[in-house]
C-alpha atoms as a PDB file:
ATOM      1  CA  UNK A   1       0.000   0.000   0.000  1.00  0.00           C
ATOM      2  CA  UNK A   2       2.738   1.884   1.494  1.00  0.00           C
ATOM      3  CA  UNK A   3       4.513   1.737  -2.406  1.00  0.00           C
ATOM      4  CA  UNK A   4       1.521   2.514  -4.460  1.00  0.00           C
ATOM      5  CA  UNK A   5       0.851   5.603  -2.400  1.00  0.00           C
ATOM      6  CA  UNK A   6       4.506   6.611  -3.522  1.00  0.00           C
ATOM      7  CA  UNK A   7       3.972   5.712  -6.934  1.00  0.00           C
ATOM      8  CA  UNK A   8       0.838   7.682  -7.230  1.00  0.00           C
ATOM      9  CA  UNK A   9       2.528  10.867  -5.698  1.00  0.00           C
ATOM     10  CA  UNK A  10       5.299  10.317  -8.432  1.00  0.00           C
ATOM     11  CA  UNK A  11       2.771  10.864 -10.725  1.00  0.00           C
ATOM     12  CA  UNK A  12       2.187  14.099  -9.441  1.00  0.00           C
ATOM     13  CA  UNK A  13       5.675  15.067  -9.280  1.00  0.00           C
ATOM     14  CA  UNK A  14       5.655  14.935  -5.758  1.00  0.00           C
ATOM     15  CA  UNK A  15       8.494  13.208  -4.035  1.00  0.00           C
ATOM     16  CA  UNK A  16       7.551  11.120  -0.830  1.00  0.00           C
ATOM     17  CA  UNK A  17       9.448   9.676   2.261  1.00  0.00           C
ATOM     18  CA  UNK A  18       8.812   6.433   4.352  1.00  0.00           C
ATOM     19  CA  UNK A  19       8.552   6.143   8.113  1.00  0.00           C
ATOM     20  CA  UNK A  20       7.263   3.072  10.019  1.00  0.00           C
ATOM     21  CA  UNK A  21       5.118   3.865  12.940  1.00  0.00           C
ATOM     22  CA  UNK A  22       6.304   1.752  15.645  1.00  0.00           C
ATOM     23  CA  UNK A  23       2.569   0.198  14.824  1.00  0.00           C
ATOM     24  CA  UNK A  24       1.266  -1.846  12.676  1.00  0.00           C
ATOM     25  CA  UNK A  25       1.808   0.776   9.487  1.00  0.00           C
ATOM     26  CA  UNK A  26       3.517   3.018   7.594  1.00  0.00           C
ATOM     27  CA  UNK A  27       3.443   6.630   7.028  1.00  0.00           C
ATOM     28  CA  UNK A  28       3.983   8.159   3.426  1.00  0.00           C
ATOM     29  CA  UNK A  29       5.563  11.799   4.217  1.00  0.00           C
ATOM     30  CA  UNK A  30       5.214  14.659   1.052  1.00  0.00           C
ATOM     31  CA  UNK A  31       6.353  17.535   2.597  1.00  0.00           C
ATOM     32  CA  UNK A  32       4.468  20.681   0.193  1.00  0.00           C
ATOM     33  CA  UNK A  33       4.630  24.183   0.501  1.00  0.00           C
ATOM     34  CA  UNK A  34       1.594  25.152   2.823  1.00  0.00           C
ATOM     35  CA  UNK A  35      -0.382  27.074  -0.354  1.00  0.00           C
ATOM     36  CA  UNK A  36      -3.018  25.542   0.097  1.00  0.00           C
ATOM     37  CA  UNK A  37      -5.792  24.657   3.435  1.00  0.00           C
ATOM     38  CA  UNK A  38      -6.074  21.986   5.194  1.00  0.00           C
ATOM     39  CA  UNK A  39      -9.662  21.110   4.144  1.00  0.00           C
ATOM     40  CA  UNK A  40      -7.848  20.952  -0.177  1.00  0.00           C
ATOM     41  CA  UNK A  41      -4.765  18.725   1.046  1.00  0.00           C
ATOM     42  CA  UNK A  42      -7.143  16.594   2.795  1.00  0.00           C
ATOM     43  CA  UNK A  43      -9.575  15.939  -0.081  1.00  0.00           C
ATOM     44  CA  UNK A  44      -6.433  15.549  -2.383  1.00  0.00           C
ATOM     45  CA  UNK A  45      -5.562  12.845   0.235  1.00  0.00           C
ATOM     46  CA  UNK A  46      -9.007  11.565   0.042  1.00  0.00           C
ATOM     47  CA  UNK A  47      -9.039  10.802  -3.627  1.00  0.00           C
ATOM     48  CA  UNK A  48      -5.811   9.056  -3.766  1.00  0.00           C
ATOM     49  CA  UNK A  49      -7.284   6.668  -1.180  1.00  0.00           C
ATOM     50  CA  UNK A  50     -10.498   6.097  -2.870  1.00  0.00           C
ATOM     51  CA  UNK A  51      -8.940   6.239  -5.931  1.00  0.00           C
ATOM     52  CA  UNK A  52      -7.128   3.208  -4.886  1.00  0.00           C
ATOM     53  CA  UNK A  53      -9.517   1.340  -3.369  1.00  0.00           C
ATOM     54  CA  UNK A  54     -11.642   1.712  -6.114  1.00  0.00           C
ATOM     55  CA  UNK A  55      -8.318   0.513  -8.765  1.00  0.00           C
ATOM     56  CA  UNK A  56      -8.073  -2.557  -6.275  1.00  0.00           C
ATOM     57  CA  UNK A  57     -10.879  -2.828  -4.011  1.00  0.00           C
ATOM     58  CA  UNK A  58      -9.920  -6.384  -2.530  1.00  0.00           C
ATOM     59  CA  UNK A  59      -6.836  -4.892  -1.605  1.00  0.00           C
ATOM     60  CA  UNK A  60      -7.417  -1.373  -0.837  1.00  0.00           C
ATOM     61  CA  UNK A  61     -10.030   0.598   1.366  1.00  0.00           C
ATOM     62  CA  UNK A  62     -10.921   4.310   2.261  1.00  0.00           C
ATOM     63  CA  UNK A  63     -13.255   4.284   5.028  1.00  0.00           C
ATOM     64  CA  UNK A  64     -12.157   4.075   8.727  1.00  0.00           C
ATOM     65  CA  UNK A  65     -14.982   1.444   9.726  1.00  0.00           C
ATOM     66  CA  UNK A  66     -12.782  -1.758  10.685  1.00  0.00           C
ATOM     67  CA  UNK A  67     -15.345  -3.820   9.739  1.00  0.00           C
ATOM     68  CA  UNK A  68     -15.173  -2.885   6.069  1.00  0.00           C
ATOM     69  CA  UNK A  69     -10.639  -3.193   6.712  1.00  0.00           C
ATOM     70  CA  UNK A  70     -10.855  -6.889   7.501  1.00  0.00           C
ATOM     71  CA  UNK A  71      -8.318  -8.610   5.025  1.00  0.00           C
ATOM     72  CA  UNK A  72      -7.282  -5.114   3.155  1.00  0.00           C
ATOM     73  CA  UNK A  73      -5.038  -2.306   3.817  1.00  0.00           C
ATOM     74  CA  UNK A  74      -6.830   1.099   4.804  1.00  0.00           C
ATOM     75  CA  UNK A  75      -5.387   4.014   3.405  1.00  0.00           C
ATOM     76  CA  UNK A  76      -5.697   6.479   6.424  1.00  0.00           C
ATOM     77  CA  UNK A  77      -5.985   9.794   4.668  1.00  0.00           C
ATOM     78  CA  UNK A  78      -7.359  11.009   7.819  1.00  0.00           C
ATOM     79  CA  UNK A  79      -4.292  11.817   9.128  1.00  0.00           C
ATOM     80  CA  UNK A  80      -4.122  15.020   6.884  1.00  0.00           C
ATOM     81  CA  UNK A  81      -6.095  17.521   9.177  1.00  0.00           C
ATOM     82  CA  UNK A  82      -5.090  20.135  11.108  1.00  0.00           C
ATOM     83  CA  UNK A  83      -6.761  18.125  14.445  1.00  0.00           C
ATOM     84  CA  UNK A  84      -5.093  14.926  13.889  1.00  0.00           C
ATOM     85  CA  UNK A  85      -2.113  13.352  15.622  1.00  0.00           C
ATOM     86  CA  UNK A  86       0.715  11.395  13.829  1.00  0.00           C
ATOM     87  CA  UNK A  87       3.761   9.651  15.620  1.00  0.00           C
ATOM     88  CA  UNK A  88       7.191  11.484  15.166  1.00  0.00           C
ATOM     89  CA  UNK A  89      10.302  10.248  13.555  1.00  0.00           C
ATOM     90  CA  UNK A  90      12.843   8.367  16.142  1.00  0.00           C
ATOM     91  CA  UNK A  91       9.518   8.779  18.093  1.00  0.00           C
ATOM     92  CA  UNK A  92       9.466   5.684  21.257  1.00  0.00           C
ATOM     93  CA  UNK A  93       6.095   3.819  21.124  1.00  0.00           C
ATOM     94  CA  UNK A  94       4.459   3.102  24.555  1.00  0.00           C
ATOM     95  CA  UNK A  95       4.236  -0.294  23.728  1.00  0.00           C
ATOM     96  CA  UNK A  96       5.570  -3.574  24.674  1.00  0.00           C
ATOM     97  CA  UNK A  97       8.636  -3.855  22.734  1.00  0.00           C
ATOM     98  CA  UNK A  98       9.367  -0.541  22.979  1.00  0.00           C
ATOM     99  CA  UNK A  99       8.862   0.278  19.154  1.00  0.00           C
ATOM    100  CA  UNK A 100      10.479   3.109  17.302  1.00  0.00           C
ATOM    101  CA  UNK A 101       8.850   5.380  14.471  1.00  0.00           C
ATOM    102  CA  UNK A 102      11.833   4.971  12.162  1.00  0.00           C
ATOM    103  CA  UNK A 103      12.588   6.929   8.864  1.00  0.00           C
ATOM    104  CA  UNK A 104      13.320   4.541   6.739  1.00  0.00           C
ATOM    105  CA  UNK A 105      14.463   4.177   2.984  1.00  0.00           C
ATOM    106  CA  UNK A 106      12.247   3.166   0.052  1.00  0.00           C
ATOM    107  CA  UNK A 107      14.752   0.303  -0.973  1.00  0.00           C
ATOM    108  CA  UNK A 108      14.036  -1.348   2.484  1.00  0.00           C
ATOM    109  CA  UNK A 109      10.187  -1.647   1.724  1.00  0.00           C
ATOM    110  CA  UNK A 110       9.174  -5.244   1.684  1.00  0.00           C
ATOM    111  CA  UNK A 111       7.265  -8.015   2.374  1.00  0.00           C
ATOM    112  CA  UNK A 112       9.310  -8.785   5.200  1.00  0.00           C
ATOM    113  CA  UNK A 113       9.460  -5.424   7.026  1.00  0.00           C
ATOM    114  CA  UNK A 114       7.957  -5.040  10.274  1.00  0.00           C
ATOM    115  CA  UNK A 115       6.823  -1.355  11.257  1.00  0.00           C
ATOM    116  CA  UNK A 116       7.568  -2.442  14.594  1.00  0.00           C
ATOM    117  CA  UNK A 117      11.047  -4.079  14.303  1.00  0.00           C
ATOM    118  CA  UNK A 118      12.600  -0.977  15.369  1.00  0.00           C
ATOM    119  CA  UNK A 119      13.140  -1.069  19.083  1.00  0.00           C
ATOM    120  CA  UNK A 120      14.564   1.177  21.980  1.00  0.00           C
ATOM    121  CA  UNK A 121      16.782  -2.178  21.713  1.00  0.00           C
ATOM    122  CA  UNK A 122      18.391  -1.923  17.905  1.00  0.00           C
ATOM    123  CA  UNK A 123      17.737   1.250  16.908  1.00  0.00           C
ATOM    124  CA  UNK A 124      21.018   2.375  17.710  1.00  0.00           C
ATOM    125  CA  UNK A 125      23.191  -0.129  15.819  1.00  0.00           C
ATOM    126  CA  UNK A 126      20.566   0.018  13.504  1.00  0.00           C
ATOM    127  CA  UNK A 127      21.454   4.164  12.907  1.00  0.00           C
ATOM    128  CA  UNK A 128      25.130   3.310  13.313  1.00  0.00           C
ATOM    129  CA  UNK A 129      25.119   0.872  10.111  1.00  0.00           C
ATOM    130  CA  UNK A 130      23.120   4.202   8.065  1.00  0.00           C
ATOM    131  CA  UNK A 131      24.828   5.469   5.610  1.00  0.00           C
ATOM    132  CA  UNK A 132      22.935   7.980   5.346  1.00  0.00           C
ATOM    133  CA  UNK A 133      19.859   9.937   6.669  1.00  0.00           C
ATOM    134  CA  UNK A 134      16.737   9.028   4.399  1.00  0.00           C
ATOM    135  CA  UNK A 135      15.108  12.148   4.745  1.00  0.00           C
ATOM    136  CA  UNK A 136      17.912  14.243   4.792  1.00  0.00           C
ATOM    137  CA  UNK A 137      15.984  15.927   1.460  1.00  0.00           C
ATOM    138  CA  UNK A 138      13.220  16.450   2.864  1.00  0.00           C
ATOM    139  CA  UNK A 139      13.975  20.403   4.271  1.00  0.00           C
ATOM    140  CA  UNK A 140      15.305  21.181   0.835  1.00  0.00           C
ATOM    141  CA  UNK A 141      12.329  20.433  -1.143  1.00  0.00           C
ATOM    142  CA  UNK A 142      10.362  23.053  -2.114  1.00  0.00           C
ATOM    143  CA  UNK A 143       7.448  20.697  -3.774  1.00  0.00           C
ATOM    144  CA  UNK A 144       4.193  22.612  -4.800  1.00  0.00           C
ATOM    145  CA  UNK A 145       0.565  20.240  -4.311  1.00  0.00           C
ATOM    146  CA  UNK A 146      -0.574  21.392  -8.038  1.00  0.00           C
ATOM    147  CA  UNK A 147      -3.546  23.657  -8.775  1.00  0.00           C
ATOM    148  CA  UNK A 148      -4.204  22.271 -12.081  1.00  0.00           C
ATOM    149  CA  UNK A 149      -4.349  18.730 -10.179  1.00  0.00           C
ATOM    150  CA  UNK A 150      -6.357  20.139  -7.099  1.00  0.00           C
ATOM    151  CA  UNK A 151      -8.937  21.540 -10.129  1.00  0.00           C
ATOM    152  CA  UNK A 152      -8.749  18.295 -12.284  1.00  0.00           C
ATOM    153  CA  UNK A 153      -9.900  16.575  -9.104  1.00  0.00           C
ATOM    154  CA  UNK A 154     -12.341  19.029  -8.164  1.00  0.00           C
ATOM    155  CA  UNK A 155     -10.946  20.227  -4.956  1.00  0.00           C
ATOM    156  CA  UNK A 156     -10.843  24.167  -5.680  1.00  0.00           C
END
């Protein structure tokens, strides 16, 4: 899910970074220049979800109800308002385990990654075998959420 949402922002020119949540997901990061309220990125954010539940709806699904999740992967657009709460990065999870909310690198997506394998445990040889920091882009990016896209989607 996690790579398709990083795809589709590709399409819109829009680069994206990874971060596991110390939970059971992931969190796709497009940082934007704030043109534009929260109620427009939010709907933007709305219709790439739906849009890909409706591409693949035995994999994919929109709405928050977890009876309507069982067996796919909800794409939480939700997070994109101004009253929602997201973990940090390097962020320690109150959880058995003691999870971490690691930035990680697209290459290291895969079937086999747990979003909670980083622990208060390995996280530091973990950051000691980095080469480098994945979002270390991320401040210089001055990406712009298109108006011709927010229009096309009927969002302004």
């Amino acid at each position: 899910g996690a790579a398709e949402v990083g795809e589709r922002m590709a399409e819109f020119d829009l680069q994206s970074f990874l971060k596991t949540t110390g939970g059971k997901g992931l969190h796709v990061v497009i940082p934007i220049q704030p043109e534009h309220d929260w109620d427009a990125i939010k709907a933007f954010t709305r219709a790439v979800a739906e849009s890909m539940a409706h591409d693949s709806p035995r994999r994919f699904v929109a709405q928050a109800s977890k009876a309507k999740r069982k067996g796919r992967i909800f794409v939480d657009y939700l997070r994109n308002d101004h009253t929602a709460t997201a973990v940090a990065p390097y962020a320690l999870r109150a959880r058995p385990g003691a999870s971490v909310a690691m930035p990680i690198e697209w290459e290291a997506l895969s079937p086999e990654l747990d979003p909670a394998g980083f622990t208060l445990e390995n996280t530091p040889v973990h950051l000691k075998r980095r080469k480098a920091d994945p979002w270390a882009d991320m401040t210089r990016l001055h990406q712009r959420l298109s108006l011709h896209i927010l229009k096309a989607l009927k969002i302004l």
